[in-house]
C-alpha atoms as a PDB file:
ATOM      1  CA  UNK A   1      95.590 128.605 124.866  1.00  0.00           C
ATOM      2  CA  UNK A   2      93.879 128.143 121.284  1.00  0.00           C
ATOM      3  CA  UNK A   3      91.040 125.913 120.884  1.00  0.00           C
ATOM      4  CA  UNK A   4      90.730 123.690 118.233  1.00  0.00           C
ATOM      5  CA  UNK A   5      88.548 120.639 116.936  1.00  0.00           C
ATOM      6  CA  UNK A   6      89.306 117.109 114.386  1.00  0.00           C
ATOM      7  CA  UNK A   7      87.043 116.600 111.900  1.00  0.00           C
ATOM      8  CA  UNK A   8      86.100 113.656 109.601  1.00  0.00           C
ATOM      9  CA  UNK A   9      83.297 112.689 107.595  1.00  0.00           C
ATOM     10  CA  UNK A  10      81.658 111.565 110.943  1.00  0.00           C
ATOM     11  CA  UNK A  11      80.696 114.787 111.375  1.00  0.00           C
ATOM     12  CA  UNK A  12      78.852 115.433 108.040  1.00  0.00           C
ATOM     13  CA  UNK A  13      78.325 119.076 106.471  1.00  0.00           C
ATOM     14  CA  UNK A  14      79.864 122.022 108.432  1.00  0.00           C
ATOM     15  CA  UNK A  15      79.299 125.311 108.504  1.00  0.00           C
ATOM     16  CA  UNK A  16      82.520 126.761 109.221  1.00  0.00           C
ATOM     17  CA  UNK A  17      81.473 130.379 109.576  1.00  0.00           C
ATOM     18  CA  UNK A  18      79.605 128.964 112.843  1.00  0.00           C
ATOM     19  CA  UNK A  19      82.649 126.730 113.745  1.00  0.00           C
ATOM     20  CA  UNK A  20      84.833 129.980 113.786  1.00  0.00           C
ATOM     21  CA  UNK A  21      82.229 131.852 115.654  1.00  0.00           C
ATOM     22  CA  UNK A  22      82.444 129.851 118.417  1.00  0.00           C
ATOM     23  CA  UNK A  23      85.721 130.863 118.763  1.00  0.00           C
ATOM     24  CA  UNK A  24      87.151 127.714 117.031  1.00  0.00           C
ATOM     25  CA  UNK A  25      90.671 128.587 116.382  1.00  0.00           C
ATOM     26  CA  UNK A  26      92.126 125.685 114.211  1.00  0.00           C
ATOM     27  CA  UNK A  27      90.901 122.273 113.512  1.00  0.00           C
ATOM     28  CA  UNK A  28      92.793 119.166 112.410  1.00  0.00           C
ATOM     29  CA  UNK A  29      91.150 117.586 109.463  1.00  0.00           C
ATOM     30  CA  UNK A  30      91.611 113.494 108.413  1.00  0.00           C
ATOM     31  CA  UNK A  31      92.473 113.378 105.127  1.00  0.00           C
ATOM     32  CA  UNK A  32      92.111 109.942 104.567  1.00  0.00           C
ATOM     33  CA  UNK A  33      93.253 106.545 106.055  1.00  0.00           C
ATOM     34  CA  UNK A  34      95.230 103.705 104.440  1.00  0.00           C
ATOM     35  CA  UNK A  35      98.001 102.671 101.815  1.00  0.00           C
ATOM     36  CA  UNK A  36      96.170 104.036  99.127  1.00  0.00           C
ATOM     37  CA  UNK A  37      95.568 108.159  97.840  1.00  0.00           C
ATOM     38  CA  UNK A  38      91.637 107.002  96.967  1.00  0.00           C
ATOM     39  CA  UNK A  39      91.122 106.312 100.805  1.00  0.00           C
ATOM     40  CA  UNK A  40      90.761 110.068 100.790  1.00  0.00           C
ATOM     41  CA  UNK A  41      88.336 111.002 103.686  1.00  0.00           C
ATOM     42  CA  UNK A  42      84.691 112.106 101.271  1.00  0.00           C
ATOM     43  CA  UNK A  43      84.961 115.630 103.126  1.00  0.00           C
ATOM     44  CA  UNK A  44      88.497 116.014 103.088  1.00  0.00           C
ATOM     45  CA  UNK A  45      88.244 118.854 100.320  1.00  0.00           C
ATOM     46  CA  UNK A  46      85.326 120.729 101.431  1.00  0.00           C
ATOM     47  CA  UNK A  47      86.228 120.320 105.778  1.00  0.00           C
ATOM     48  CA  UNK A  48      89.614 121.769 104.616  1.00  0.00           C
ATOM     49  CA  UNK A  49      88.666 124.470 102.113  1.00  0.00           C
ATOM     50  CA  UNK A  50      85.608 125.192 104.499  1.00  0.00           C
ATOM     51  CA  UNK A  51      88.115 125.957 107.263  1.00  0.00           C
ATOM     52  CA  UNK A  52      90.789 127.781 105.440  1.00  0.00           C
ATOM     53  CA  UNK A  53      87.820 130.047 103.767  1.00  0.00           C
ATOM     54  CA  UNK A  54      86.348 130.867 107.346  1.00  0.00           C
ATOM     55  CA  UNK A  55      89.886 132.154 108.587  1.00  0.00           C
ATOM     56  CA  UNK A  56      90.706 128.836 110.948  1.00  0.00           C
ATOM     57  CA  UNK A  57      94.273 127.568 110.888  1.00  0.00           C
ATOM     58  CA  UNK A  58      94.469 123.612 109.069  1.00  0.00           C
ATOM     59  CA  UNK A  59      96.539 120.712 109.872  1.00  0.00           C
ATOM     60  CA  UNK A  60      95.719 117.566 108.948  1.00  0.00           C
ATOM     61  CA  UNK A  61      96.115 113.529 110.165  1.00  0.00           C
ATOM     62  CA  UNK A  62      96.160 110.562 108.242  1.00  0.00           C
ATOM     63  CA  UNK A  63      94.419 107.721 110.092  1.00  0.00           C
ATOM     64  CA  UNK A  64      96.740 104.680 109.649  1.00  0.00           C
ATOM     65  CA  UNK A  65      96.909 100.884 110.138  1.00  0.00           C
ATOM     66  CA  UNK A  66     100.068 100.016 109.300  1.00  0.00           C
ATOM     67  CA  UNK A  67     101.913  96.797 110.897  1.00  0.00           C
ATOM     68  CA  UNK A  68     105.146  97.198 109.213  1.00  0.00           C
ATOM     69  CA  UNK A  69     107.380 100.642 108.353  1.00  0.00           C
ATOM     70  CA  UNK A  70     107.269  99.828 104.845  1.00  0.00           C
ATOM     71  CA  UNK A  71     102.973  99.734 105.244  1.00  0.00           C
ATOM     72  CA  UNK A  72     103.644 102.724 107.344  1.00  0.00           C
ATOM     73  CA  UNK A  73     105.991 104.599 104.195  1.00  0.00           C
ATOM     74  CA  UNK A  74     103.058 103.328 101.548  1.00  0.00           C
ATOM     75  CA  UNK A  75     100.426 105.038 103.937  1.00  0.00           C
ATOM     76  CA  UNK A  76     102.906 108.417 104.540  1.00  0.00           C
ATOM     77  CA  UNK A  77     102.890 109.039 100.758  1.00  0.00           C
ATOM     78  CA  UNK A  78      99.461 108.072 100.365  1.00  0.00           C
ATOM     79  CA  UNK A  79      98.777 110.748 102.556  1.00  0.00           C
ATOM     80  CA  UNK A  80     100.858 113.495 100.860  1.00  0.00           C
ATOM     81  CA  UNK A  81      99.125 112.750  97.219  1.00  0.00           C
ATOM     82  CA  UNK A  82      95.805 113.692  98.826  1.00  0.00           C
ATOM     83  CA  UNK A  83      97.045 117.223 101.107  1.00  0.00           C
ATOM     84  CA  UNK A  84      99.760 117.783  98.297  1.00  0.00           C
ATOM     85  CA  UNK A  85      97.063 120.559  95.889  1.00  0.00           C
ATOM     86  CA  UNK A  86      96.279 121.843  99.441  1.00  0.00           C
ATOM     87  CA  UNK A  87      99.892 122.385 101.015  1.00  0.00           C
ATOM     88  CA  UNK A  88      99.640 126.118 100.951  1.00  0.00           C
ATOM     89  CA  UNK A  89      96.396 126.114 103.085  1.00  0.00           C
ATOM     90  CA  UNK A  90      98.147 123.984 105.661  1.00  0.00           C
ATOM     91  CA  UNK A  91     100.070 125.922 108.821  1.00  0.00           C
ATOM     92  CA  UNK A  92      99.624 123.332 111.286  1.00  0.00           C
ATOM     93  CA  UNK A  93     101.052 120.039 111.176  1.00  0.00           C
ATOM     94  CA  UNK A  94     100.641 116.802 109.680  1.00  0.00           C
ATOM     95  CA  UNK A  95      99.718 113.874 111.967  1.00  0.00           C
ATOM     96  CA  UNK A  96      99.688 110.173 111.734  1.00  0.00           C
ATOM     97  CA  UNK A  97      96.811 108.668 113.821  1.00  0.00           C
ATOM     98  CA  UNK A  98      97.428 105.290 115.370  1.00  0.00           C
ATOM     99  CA  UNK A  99      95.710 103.557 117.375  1.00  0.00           C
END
């Protein structure tokens, strides 16, 4: 079994290096929420180069609020102009989150 975390900007600064020493395998990082590319999560860049850098495995979810599939589309390719300079650092996968 592999043990993971999900991180947002809720969480504030990490230290990855600590994150992997507690035997933190991959974490799942938001990259942003919404319809639009500058609803990137404020961490996004650091959480996921922080993470790469420190030797955990990335995926990433998109936290969404979509009521209709075309809302749903808009917020999809929202979310792949924000991971898209960061595609080779992602090996897990990409995950809408709604609740």
């Amino acid at each position: 079994m592999l043990k993971g975390i999900d991180v947002s900007h809720y969480q504030g600064d990490i230290d990855w290096k600590k994150v992997k020493a507690t035997g933190m395998q991959f974490a799942i990082i938001r990259a942003g929420y919404g319809k639009y590319a500058y609803q990137e999560d404020p961490c996004f860049e650091d959480n996921i180069k922080g993470a790469y850098n420190a030797g955990i495995l990335v995926g990433v979810y998109w936290y969404s609020y979509a009521d209709t599939a075309a809302e749903a589309r808009q917020e999809a390719e929202a979310c792949l102009t924000v991971i898209n300079p960061y595609k080779d650092k992602i090996v897990l996968p990409v995950f809408i989150d709604h609740e």
